[in-house]
Protein backbone atom coordinates (compact mmCIF):
# COMPACT_ATOMS: atom_id res chain seq x y z
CA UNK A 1 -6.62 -18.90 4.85
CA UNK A 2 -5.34 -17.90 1.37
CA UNK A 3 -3.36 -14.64 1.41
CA UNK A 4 -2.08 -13.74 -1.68
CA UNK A 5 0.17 -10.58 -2.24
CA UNK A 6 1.49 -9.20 -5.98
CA UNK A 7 5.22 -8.18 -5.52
CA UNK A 8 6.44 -6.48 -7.73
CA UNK A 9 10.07 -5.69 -8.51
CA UNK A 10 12.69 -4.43 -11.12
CA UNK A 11 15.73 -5.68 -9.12
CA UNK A 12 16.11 -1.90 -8.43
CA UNK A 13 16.78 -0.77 -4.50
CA UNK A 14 13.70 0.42 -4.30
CA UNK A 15 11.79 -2.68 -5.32
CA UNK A 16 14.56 -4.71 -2.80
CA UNK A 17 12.85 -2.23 -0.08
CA UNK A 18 9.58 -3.73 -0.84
CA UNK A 19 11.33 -7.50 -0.22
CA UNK A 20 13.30 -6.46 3.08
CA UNK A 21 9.76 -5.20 4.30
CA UNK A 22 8.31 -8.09 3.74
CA UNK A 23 10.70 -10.24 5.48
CA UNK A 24 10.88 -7.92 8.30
CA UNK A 25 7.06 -7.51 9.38
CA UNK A 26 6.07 -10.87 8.12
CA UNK A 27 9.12 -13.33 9.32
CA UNK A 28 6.96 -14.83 12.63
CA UNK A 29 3.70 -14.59 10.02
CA UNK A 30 4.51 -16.42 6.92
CA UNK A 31 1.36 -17.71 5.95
CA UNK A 32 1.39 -15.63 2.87
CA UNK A 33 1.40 -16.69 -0.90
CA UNK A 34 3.41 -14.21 -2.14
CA UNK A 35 4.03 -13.93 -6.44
CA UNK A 36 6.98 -12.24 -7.35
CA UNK A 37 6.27 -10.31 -11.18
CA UNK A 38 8.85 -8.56 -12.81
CA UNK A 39 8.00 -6.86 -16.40
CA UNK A 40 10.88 -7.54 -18.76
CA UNK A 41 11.42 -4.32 -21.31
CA UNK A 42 10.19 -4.57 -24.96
CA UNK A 43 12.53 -4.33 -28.09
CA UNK A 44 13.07 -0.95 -29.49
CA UNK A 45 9.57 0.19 -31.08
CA UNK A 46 11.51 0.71 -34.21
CA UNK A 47 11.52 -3.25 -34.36
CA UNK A 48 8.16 -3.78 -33.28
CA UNK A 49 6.89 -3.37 -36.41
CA UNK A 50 7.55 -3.93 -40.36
CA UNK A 51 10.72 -1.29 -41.05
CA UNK A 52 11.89 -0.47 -44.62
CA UNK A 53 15.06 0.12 -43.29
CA UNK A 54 16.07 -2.97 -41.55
CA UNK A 55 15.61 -6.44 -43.53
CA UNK A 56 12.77 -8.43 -42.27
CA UNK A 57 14.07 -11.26 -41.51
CA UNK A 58 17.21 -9.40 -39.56
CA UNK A 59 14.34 -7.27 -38.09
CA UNK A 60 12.60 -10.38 -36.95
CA UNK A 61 15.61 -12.06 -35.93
CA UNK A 62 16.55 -9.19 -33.60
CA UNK A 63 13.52 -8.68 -31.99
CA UNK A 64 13.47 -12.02 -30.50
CA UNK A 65 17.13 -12.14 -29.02
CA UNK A 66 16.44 -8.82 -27.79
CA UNK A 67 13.16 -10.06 -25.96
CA UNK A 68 14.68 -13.33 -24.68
CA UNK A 69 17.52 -11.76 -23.02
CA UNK A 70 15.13 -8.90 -21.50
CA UNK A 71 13.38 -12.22 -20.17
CA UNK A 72 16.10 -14.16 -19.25
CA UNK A 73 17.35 -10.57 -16.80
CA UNK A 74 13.64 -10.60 -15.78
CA UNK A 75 13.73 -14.14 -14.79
CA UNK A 76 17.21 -13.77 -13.08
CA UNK A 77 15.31 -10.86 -10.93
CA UNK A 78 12.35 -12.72 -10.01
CA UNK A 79 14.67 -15.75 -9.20
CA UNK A 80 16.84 -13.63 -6.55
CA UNK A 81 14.42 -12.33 -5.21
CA UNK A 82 12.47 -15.40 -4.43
CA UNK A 83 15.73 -16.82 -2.86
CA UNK A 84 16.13 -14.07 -0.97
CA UNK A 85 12.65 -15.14 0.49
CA UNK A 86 13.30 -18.28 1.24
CA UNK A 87 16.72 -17.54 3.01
CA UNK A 88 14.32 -15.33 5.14
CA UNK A 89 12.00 -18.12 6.21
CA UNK A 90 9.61 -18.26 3.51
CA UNK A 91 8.30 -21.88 2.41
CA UNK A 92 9.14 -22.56 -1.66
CA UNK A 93 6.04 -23.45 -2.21
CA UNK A 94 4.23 -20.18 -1.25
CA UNK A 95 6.40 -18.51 -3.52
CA UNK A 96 5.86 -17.76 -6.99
CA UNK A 97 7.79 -16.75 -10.14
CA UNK A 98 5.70 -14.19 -13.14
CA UNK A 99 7.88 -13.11 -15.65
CA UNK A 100 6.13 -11.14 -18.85
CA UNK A 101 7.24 -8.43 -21.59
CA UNK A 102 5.90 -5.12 -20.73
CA UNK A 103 3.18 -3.45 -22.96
CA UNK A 104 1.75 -0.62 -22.54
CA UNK A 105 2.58 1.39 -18.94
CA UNK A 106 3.79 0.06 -16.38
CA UNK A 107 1.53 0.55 -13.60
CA UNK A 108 -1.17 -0.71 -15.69
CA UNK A 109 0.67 -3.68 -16.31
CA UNK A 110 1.41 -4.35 -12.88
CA UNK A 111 -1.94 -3.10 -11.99
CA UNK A 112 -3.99 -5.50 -14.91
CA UNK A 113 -2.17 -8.64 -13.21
CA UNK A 114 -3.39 -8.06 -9.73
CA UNK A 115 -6.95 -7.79 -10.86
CA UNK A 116 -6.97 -10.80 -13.09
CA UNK A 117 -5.15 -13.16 -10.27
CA UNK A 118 -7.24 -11.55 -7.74
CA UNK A 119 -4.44 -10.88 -5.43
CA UNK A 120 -4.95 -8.96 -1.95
CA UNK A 121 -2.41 -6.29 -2.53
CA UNK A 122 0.50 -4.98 -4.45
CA UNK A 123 3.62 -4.20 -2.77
CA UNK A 124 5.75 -2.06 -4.43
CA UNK A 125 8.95 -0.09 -3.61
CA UNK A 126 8.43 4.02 -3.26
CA UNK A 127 9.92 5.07 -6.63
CA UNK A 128 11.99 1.99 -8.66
CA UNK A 129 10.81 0.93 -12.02
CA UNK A 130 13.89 2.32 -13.64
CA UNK A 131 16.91 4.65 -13.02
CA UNK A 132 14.53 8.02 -14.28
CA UNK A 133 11.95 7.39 -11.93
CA UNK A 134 13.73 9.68 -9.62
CA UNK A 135 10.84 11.68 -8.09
CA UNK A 136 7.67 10.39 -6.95
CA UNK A 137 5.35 12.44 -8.93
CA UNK A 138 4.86 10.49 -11.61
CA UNK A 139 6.34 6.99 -10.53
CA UNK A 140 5.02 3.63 -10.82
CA UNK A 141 4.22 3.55 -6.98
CA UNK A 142 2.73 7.20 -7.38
CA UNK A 143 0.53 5.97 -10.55
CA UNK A 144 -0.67 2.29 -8.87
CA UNK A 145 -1.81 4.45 -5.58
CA UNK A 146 -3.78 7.03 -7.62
CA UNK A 147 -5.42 4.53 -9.97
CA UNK A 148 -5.91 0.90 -8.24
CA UNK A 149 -9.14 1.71 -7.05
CA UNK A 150 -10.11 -2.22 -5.58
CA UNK A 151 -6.62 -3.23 -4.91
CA UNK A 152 -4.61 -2.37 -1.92
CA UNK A 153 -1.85 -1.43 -2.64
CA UNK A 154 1.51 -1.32 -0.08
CA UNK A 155 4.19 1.63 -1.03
CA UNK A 156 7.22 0.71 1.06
CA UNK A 157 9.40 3.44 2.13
CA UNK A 158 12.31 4.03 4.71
CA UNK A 159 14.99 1.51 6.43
CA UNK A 160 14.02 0.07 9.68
CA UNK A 161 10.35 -1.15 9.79
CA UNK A 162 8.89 -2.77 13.29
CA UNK A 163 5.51 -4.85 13.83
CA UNK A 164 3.54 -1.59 14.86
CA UNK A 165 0.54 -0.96 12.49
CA UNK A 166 -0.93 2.77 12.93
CA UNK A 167 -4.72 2.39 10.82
CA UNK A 168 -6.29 5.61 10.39
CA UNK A 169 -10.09 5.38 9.55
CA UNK A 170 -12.86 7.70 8.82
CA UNK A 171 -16.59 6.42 10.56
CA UNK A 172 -18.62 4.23 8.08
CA UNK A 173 -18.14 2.16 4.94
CA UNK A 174 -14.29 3.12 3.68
CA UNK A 175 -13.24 3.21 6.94
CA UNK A 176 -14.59 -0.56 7.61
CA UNK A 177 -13.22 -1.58 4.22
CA UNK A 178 -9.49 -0.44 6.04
CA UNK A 179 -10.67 -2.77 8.59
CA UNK A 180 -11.39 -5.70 6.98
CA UNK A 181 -8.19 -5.41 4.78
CA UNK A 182 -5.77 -4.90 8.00
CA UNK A 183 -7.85 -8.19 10.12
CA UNK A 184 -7.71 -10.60 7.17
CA UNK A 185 -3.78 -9.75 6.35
CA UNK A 186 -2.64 -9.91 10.14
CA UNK A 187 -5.10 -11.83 11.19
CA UNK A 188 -2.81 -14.73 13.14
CA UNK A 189 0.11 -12.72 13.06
CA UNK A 190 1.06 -13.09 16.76
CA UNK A 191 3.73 -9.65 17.18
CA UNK A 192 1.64 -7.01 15.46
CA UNK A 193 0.51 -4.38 17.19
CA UNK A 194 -2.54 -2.67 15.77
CA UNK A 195 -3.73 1.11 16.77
CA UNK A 196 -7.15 1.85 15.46
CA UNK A 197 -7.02 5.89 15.16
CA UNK A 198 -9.85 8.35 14.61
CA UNK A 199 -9.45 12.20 14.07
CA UNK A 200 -12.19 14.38 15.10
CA UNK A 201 -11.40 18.25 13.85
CA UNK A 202 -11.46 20.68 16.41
CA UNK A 203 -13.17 23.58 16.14
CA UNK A 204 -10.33 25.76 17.74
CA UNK A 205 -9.41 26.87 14.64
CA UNK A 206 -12.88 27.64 12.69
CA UNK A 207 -15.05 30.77 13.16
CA UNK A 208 -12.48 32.62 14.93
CA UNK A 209 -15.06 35.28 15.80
CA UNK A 210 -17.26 32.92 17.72
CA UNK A 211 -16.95 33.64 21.47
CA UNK A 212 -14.45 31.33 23.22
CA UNK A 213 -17.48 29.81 25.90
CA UNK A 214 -20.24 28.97 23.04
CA UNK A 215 -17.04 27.61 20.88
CA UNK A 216 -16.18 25.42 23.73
CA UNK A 217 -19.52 24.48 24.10
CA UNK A 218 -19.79 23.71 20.48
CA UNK A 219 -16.55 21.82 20.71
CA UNK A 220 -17.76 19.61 23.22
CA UNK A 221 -21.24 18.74 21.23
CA UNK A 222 -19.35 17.98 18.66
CA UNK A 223 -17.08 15.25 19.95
CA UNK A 224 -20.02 13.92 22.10
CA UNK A 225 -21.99 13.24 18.56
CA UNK A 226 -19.02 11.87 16.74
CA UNK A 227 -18.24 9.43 20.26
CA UNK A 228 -21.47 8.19 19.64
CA UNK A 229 -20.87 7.77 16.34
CA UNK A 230 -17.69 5.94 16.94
CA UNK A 231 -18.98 3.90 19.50
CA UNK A 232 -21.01 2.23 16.75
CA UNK A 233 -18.21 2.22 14.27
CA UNK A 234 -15.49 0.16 16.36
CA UNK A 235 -18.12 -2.28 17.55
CA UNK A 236 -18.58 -2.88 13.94
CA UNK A 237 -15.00 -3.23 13.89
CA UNK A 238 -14.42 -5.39 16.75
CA UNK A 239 -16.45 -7.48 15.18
CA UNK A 240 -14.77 -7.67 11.99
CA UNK A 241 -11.28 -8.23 14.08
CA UNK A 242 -13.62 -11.04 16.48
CA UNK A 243 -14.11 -12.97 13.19
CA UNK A 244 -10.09 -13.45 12.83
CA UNK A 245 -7.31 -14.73 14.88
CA UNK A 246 -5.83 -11.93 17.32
CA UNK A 247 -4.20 -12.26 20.90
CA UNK A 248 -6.20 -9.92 23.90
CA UNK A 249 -4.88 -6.78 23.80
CA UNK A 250 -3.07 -6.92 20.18
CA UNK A 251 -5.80 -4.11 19.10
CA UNK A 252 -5.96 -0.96 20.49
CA UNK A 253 -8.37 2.16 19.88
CA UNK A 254 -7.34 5.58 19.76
CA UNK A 255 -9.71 8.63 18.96
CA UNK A 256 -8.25 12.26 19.10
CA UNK A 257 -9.70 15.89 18.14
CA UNK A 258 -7.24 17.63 16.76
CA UNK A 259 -6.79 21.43 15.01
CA UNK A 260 -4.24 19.58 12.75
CA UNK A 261 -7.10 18.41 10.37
CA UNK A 262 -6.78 14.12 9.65
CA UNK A 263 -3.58 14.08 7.46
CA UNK A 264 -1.76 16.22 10.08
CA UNK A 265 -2.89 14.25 13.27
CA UNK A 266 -2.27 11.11 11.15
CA UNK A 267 1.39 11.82 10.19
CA UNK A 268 2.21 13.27 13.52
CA UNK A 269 1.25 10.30 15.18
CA UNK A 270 3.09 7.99 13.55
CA UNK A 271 6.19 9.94 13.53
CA UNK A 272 5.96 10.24 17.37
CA UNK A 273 4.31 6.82 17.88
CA UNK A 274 7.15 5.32 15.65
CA UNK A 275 5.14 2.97 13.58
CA UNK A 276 6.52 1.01 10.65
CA UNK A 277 3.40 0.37 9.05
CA UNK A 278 0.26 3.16 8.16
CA UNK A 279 -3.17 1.70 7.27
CA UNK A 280 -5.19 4.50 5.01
CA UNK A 281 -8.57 4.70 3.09
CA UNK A 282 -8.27 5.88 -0.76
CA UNK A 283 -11.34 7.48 -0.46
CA UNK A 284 -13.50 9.42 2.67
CA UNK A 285 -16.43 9.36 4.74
CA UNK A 286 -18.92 9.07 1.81
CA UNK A 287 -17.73 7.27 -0.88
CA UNK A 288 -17.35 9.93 -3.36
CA UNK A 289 -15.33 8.79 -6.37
CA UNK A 290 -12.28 11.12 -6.74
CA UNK A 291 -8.53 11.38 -7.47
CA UNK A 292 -6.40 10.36 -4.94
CA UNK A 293 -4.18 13.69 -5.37
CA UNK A 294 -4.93 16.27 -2.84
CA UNK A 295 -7.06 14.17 -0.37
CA UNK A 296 -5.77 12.89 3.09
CA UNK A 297 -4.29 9.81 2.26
CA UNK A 298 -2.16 11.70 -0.67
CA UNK A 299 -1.09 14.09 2.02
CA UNK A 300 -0.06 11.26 4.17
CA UNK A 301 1.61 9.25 1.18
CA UNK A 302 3.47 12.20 0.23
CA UNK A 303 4.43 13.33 3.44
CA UNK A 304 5.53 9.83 5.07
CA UNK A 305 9.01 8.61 3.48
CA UNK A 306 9.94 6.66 6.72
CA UNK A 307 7.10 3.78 6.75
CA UNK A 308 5.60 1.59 4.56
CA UNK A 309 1.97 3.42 3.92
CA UNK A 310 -0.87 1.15 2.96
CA UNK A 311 -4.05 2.01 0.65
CA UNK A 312 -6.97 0.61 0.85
CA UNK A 313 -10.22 0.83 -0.85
C-alpha cells in the first residue's frame, strides 16, 4: 500500500513540530513514503529582472550566487530533517529530498506540489514559514487549510502527541470522505486508537418558549431519526474500515447530543478525552462549496493548539 505524505518544512520550530509528530504517532507504523520539500527564498526582486542601476552582467552574476546558496540552506534543511527520520526508524528509501526556489506564495507553492505528485496529505507545522509568521491568521498552515480543497492537509500543534485519533464526522458523503482518509492512513497501524464521534444538537437550547414536555418529546424524535440515520452511516463506515487492516476493537463509535453545537462538543471532547490527533471534514453535511473561515472545522482549528488537527475533504 503506497502512502505518500508532502512534508513540508523551513527548518523553523514549527515545521520541526510537524517532524517530531511524525515520528511520534507513526514510529510502530512506518510504512509511509514520506517527501520532505523545503522552498528556498528567491533573490531580491530588484535582481529578478533587467535593472539600469546594477550592470547586467554583475546583476546576473548575483542573482545566481544568491539562489545557489538559498538552495544549498534549503538542501541542508531537507537533509536534517530526513536524518532526523531515519534516526527515528524510518527506512532511507521511503524518504525523499524536494528542494525548489519559491515563486509566487507560499502555500500555493507548497500546495501546487502536492497536487501534481498526488500525495495523500500535507503536514505542516501550525505557523513556521518564516520568523513574521507570528499569528495564525494569515500563515502558511492557516492559508493551505482554507484553500487545499482535495488535499488533506495535517496542521501539527502542541508538545506531547499519543496514538489516540478523535474523527469527528457529519452523516453522508464528507463525513465518509473523513473516513476513508483516516482507514487508508492507519490502516495497519497496530497502536492507534480510533473514536468515530457524531454530534447531534440538542434542542435544549432552541425555542425557549416551547413547553419543557413537547420539547422533550421533540428532543427525543429527533435523536431517534438521526440514530437511524447513523445506523446507516457507520455501517457504511465499517465497511470502509472492513476493507483495511485494523485489530478488533481498535475502532470505536461514539454519538452524543449536545447544546454545545459540533465545534464545541468536538473540542471538548478531545480536551477531556486527551487525544493527540483530530480527524475533521472541510466542508458539512451537504457539500456546499464555502470558505473554510467560520465553519466547524475553523472553529476547531482555531480553537485546538494542543493536537495535531487533520482536514479532510
Amino acid at each position: 500500500m503506497n502512502r505518500h505524505i508532502l512534508l513540508a518544512t523551513d527548518g523553523s520550530s514549527f515545521a520541526k513540530k510537524a517532524l517530531d509528530y511524525v515520528a511520534t504517532v507513526f514510529e510502530d507504523h512506518k510504512d509511509l513514503e514520506i517527501t520532505v520539500f523545503c522552498l528556498a527564498p528567491p533573490a531580491p526582486s530588484y535582481l529578478s529582472t533587467p535593472n539600469p542601476a546594477i550592470d547586467e552582467i554583475t546583476r546576473l552574476e548575483r542573482l545566481e550566487r544568491i539562489e545557489a546558496e538559498n538552495l544549498r540552506w534549503a538542501q541542508k534543511v531537507v537533509e536534517e530533517a530526513i536524518e532526523f527520520l531515519k534516526e527515528a526508524g524510518f527506512a532511507e528509501e521511503k524518504l525523499h529530498p524536494k528542494v525548489q526556489l519559491k515563486r509566487g506564495d507560499l502555500a500555493h507553492a507548497i500546495l501546487r506540489e502536492a497536487r501534481l505528485g498526488r500525495y495523500d496529505a500535507i503536514a505542516v507545522g501550525r505557523r513556521g514559514f518564516g520568523r513574521l509568521a507570528s499569528a495564525w491568521m494569515g500563515s502558511v498552515s492557516h492559508k493551505l487549510v482554507e484553500y487545499a480543497q482535495g488535499v488533506p492537509v495535517w496542521v501539527i500543534d502542541g508538545r506531547e502527541w499519543n496514538k489516540r485519533f478523535l474523527v469527528a464526522v457529519d452523516l453522508g458523503e464528507p463525513g465518509l470522505k473523513v473516513i476513508d482518509h483516516v482507514s487508508f492512513i492507519l490502516s495497519g497501524h497496530p497502536e492507534a486508537e480510533i473514536v468515530l464521534f457524531h454530534v447531534i444538537p440538542s434542542l435544549s437550547g432552541l425555542w425557549s418558549r416551547t413547553k419543557e414536555k413537547d420539547l422533550a418529546q421533540l428532543e427525543e424524535l429527533l435523536i431517534e431519526h438521526k440514530e437511524k440515520e447513523a445506523l446507516e452511516f457507520f455501517r457504511k463506515a465499517e465497511k470502509i474500515f472492513g476493507e483495511e487492516a485494523f485489530r478488533s476493537g481498535q475502532i470505536r463509535v461514539k454519538v452524543k447530543a449536545s447544546a454545545f453545537g459540533p465545534a464545541g462538543s468536538i473540542i471538548k471532547e478531545a480536551r477531556e478525552g486527551h487525544y493527540g490527533t483530530v480527524v475533521v471534514g472541510r466542508r458539512g453535511l451537504g457539500g456546499f462549496k464555502e470558505l473554510l473561515l467560520g465553519s466547524v472545522s475553523s472553529k476547531v482549528v482555531f480553537s485546538l493548539n494542543e493536537q495535531a488537527i487533520w482536514v479532510v475533504g
